[in-house]
Structures are given as structure tokens and as C-alpha cells.
C-alpha atoms as a PDB file:
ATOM      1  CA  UNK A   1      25.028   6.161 -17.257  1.00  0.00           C
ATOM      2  CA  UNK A   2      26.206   6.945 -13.672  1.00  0.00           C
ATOM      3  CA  UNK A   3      24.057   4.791 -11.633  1.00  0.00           C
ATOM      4  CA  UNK A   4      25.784   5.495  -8.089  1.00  0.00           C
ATOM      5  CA  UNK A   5      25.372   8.823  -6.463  1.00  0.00           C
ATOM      6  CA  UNK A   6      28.060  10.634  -3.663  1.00  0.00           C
ATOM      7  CA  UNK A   7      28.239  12.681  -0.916  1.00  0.00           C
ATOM      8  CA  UNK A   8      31.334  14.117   0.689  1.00  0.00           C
ATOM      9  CA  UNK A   9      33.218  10.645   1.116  1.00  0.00           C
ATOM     10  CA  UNK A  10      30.362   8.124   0.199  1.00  0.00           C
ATOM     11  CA  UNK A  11      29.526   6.447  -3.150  1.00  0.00           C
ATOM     12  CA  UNK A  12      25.584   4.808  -2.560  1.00  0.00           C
ATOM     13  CA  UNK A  13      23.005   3.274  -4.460  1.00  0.00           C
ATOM     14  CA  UNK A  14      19.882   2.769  -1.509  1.00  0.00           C
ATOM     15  CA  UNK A  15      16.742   2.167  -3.130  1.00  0.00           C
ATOM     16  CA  UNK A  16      14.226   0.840  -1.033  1.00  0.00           C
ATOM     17  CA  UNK A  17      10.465  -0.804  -2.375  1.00  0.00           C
ATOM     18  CA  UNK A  18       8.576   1.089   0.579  1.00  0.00           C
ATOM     19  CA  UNK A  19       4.574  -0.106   1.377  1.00  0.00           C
ATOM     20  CA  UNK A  20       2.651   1.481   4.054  1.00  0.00           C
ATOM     21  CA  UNK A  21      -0.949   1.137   5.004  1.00  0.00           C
ATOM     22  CA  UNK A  22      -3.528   3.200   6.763  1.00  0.00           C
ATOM     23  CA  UNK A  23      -4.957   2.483  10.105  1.00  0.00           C
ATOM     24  CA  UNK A  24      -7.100  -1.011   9.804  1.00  0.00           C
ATOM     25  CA  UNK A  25      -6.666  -1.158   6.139  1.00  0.00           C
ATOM     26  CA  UNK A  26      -9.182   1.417   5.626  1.00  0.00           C
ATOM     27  CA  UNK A  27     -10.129   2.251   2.011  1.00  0.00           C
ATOM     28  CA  UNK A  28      -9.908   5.451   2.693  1.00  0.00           C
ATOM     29  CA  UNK A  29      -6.527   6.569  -0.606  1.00  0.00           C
ATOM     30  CA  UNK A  30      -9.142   7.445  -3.397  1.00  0.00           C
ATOM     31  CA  UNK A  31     -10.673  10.737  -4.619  1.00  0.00           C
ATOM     32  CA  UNK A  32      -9.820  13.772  -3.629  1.00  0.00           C
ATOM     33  CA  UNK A  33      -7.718  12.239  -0.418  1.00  0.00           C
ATOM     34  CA  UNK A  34      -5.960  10.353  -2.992  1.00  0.00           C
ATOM     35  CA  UNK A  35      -4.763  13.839  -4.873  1.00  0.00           C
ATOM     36  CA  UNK A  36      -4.236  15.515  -1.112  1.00  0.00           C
ATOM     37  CA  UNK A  37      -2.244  12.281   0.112  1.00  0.00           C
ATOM     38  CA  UNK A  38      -0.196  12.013  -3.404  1.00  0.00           C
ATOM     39  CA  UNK A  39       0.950  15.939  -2.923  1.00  0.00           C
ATOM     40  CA  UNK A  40       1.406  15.688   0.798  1.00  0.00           C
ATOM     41  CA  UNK A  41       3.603  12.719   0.581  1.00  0.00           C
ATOM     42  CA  UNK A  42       5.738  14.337  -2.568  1.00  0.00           C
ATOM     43  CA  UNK A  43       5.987  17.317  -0.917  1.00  0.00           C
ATOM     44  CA  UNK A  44       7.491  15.448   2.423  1.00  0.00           C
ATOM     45  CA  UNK A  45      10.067  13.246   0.468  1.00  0.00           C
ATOM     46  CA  UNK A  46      11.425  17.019  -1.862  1.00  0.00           C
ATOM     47  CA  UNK A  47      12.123  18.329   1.719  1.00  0.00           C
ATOM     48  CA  UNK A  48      14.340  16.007   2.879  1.00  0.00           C
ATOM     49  CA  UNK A  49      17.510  16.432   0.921  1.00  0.00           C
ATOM     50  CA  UNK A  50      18.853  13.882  -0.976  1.00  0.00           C
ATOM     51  CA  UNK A  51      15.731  11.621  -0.701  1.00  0.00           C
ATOM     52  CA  UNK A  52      14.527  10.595  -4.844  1.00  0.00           C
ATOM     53  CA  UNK A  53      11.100   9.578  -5.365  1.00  0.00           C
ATOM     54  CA  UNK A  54      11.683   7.337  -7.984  1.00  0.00           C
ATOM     55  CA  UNK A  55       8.282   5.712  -8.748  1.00  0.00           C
ATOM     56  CA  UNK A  56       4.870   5.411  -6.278  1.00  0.00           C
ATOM     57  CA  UNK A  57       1.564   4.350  -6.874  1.00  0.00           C
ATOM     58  CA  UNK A  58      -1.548   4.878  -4.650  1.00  0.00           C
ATOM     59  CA  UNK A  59      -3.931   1.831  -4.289  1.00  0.00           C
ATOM     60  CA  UNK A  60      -7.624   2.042  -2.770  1.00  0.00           C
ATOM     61  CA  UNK A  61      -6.175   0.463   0.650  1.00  0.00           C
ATOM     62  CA  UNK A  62      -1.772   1.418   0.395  1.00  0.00           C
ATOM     63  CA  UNK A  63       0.700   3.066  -1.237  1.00  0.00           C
ATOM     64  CA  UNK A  64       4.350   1.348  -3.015  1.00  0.00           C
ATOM     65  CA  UNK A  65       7.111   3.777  -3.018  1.00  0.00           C
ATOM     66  CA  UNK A  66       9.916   2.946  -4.537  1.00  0.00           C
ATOM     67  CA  UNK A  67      12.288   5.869  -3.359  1.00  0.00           C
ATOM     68  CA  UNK A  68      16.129   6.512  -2.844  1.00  0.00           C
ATOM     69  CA  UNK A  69      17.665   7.413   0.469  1.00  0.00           C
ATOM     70  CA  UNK A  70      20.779   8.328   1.225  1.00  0.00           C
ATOM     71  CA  UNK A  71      22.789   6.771   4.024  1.00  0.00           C
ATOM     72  CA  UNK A  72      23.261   9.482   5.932  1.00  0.00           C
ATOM     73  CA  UNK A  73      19.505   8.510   6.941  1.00  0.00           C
ATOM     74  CA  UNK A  74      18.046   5.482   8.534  1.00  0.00           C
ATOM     75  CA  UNK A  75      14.973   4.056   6.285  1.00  0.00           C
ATOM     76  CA  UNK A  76      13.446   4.012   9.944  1.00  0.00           C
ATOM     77  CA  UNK A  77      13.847   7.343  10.605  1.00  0.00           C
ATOM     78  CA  UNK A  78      12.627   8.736   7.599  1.00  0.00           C
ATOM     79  CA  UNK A  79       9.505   6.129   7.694  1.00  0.00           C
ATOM     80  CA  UNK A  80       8.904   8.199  11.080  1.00  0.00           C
ATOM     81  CA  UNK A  81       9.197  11.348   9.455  1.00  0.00           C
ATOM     82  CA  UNK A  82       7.081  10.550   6.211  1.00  0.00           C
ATOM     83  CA  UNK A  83       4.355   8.711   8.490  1.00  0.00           C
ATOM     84  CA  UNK A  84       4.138  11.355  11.329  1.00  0.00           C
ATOM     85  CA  UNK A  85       4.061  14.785   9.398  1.00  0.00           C
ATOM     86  CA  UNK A  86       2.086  13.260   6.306  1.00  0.00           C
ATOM     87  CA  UNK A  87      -0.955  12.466   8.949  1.00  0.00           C
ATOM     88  CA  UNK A  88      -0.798  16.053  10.572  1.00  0.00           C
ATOM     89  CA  UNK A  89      -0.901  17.556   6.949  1.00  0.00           C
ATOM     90  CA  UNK A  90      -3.769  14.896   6.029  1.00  0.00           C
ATOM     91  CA  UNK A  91      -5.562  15.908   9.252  1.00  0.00           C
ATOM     92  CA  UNK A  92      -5.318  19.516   9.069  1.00  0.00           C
ATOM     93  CA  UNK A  93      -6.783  19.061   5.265  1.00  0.00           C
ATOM     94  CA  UNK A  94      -9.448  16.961   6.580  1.00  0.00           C
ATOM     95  CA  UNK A  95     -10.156  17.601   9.900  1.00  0.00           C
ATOM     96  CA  UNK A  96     -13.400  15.454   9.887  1.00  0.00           C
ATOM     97  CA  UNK A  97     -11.076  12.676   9.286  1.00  0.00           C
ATOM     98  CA  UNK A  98      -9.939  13.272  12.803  1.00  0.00           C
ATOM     99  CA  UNK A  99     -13.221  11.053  14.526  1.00  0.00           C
ATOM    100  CA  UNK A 100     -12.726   7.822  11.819  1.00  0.00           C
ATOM    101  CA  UNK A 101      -9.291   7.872  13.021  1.00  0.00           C
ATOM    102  CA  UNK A 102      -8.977   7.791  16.584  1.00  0.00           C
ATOM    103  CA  UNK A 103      -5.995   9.770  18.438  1.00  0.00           C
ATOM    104  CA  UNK A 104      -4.940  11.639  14.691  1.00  0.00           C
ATOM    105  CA  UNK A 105      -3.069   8.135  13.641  1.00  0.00           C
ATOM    106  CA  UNK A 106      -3.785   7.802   9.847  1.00  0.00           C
ATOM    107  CA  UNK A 107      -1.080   4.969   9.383  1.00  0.00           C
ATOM    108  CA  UNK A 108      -0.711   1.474  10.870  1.00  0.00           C
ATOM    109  CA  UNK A 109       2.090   0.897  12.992  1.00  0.00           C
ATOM    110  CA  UNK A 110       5.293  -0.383  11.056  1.00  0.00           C
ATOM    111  CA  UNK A 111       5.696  -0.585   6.899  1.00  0.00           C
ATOM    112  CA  UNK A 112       7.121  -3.032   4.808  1.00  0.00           C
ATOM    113  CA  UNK A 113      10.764  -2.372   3.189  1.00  0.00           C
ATOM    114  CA  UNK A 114      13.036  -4.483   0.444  1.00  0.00           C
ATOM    115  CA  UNK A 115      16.160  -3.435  -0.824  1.00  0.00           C
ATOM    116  CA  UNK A 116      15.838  -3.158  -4.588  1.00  0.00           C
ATOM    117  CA  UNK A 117      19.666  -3.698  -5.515  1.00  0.00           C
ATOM    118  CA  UNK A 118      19.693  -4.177  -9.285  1.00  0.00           C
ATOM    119  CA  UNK A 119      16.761  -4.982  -9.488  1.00  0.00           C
ATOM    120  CA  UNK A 120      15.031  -1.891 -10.138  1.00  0.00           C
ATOM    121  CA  UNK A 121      13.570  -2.302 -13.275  1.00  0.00           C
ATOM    122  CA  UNK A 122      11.308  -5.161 -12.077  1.00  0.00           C
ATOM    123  CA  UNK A 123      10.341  -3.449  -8.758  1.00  0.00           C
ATOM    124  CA  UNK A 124       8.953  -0.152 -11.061  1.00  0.00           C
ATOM    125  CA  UNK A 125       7.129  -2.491 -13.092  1.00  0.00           C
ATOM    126  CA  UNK A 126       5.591  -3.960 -10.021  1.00  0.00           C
ATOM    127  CA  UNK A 127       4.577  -0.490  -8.906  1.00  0.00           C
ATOM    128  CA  UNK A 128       3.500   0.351 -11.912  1.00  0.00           C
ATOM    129  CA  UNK A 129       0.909  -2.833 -12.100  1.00  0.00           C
ATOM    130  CA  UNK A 130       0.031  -3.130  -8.510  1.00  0.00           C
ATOM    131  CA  UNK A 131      -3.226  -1.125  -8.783  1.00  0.00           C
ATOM    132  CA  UNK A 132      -4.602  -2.766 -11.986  1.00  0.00           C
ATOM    133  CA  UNK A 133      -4.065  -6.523 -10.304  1.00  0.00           C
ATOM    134  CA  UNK A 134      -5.763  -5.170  -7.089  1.00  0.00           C
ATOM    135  CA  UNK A 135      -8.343  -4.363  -9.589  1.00  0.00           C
ATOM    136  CA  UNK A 136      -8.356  -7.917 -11.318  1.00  0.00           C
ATOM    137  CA  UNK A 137      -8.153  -9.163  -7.778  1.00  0.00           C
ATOM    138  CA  UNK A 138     -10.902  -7.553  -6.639  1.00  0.00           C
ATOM    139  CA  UNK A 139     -13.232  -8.799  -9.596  1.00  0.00           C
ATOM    140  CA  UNK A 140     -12.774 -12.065  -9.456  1.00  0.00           C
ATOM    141  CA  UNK A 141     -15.845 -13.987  -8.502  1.00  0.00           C
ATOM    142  CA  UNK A 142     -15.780 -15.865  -4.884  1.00  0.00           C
ATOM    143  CA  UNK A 143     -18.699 -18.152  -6.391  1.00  0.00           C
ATOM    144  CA  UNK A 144     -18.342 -21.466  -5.835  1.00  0.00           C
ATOM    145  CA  UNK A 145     -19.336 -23.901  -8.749  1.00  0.00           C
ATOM    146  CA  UNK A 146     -18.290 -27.075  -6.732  1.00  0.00           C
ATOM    147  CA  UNK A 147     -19.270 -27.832  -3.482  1.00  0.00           C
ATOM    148  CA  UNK A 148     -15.973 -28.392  -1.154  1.00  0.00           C
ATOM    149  CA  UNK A 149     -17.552 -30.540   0.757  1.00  0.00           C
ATOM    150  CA  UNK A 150     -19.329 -32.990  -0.948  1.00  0.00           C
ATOM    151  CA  UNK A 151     -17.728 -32.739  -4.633  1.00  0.00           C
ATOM    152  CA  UNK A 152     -21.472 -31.858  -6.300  1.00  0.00           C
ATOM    153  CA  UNK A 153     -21.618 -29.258  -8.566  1.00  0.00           C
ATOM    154  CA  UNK A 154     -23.384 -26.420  -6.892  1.00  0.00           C
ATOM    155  CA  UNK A 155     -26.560 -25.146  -8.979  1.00  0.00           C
ATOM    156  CA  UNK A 156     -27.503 -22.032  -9.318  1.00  0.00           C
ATOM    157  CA  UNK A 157     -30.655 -20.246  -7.002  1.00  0.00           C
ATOM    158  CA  UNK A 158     -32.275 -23.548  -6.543  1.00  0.00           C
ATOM    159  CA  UNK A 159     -33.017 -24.698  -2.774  1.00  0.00           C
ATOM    160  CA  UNK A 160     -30.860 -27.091  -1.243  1.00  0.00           C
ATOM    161  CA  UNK A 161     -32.303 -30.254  -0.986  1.00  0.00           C
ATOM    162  CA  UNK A 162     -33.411 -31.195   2.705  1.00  0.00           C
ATOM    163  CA  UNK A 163     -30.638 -33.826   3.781  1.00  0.00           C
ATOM    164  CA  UNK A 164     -31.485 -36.658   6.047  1.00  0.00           C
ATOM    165  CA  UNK A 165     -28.536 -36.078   8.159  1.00  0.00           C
ATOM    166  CA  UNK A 166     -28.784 -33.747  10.521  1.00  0.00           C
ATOM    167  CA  UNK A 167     -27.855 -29.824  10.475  1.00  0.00           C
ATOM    168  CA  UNK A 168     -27.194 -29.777   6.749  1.00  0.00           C
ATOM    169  CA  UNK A 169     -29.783 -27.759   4.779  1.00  0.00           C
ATOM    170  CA  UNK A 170     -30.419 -25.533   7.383  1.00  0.00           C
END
């Protein structure tokens, strides 16, 4: 299997793990945004010529691509591309979007970018599991059972105690 591509007098493998977020971390990448935004964004990336989608996955609060792009672009450029035309289409969708999101800016400033190299395999997997371990993540319990400060086992609804010290138990 041919895992290089060409152009006219290059040979390239660029794959690039590609995160962005939207504005503030919103939670806003679920329902029927989450169809619009997974359309708009594949729709972007078959436009530009020679740019591969190879695997994506849209969490409640980002998005992992894992994409190919030729040399002949800059991963910056094509960020600006993806990021800038991918809001007007999401605005012009859902143009009561438009007063959440002050001055039509959908996406936080800047992404986050690794070269895959060979490790691609491990990178789709990644993808692949991100949105069930945000899942996991999210139900874990932030209960406490002991107490950092003191060591005690914390019981359940029970009052605290009134301490002799003071500013503790209130």
C-alpha cells in the first residue's frame, strides 16, 4: 500500500491531529448544530483540493480532526480558512447564534496541532474514543469520602459537628 501521496515534484505524507474549540468552551457542538457543524466543516475541507479528512469526531465542547494537508498549504492558513468560513456558514444557519457569540466569532482564538508521522493508527483510535472518555469523565463523582483536611472520613448528609476552633463548621 502506497502510503505517500505527490504532486508535480513533491512526495508528502502531512497528517496533522487538529483540535479546535468554540468561543469560551461553550457546549454549544450537540444536536442539530452538531449535524450543521459536522456538514459545514466536511464541506469546507472537500473544497480545498488536496486536503483528506481522514477521521473527526465532534465532542459536546471541541472537535479532533485528524486530516491530511498538502504542503503546498500552511496548517495555519488553512486553520484560518476552516475557522473563518465555517462560523459565517454556522451563523447564517443560525442567526440567533449571532447574540451568544459576540462580534460573529464562533471559535477561540488559536487550535492545537501534532504531527501524526507514523503514528496514525493510534491518533484514529484516540479520535475515535475521545467522546466516550469525555463521557466517563464527565460521570465520575467529585464526592469526597475523605476529608483533605483533617483525614476523617466524611459521612454522608449528617451536620458537621460544631468545632471549637474558630470558623470551621460554619
Amino acid at each position: 500500500m502506497k502510503d505517500t501521496k505527490s504532486l508535480s515534484h513533491t512526495s508528502y505524507r502531512c497528517k496533522y491531529h487538529i483540535v479546535i474549540v468554540p468561543k469560551f468552551r461553550r457546549m454549544a457542538i450537540y444536536n442539530k448544530l452538531r449535524h450543521d457543524i459536522r456538514l459545514i466543516i466536511k464541506t469546507l475541507i472537500e473544497r480545498k483540493p488536496g486536503v483528506e479528512l481522514i477521521e473527526g469526531e465532534l465532542c459536546p465542547d471541541h472537535i479532533h480532526l485528524l486530516l491530511e494537508i498538502p504542503p503546498k498549504y500552511s496548517v495555519a492558513e488553512f486553520m484560518g480558512y476552516l475557522k473563518s468560513k465555517s462560523t459565517l456558514m454556522i451563523f447564517d444557519r443560525h442567526a440567533s447564534m449571532e447574540y451568544k457569540y459576540g462580534n460573529r466569532k464562533f471559535w477561540a482564538r488559536g487550535y492545537f496541532v501534532d504531527t501524526v508521522g507514523k503514528n496514525e493508527k493510534t491518533v484514529r483510535e484516540y479520535i475515535q474514543n475521545q467522546l466516550a472518555e469525555d463521557k466517563l469523565s464527565d460521570q465520575m463523582s467529585m464526592e469526597e469520602f475523605i476529608d483533605p483536611f483533617t483525614g476523617e472520613p466524611v459521612e454522608g448528609d449528617k451536620k458537621k459537628k460544631k468545632s471549637k476552633r474558630p470558623f470551621e463548621g460554619q
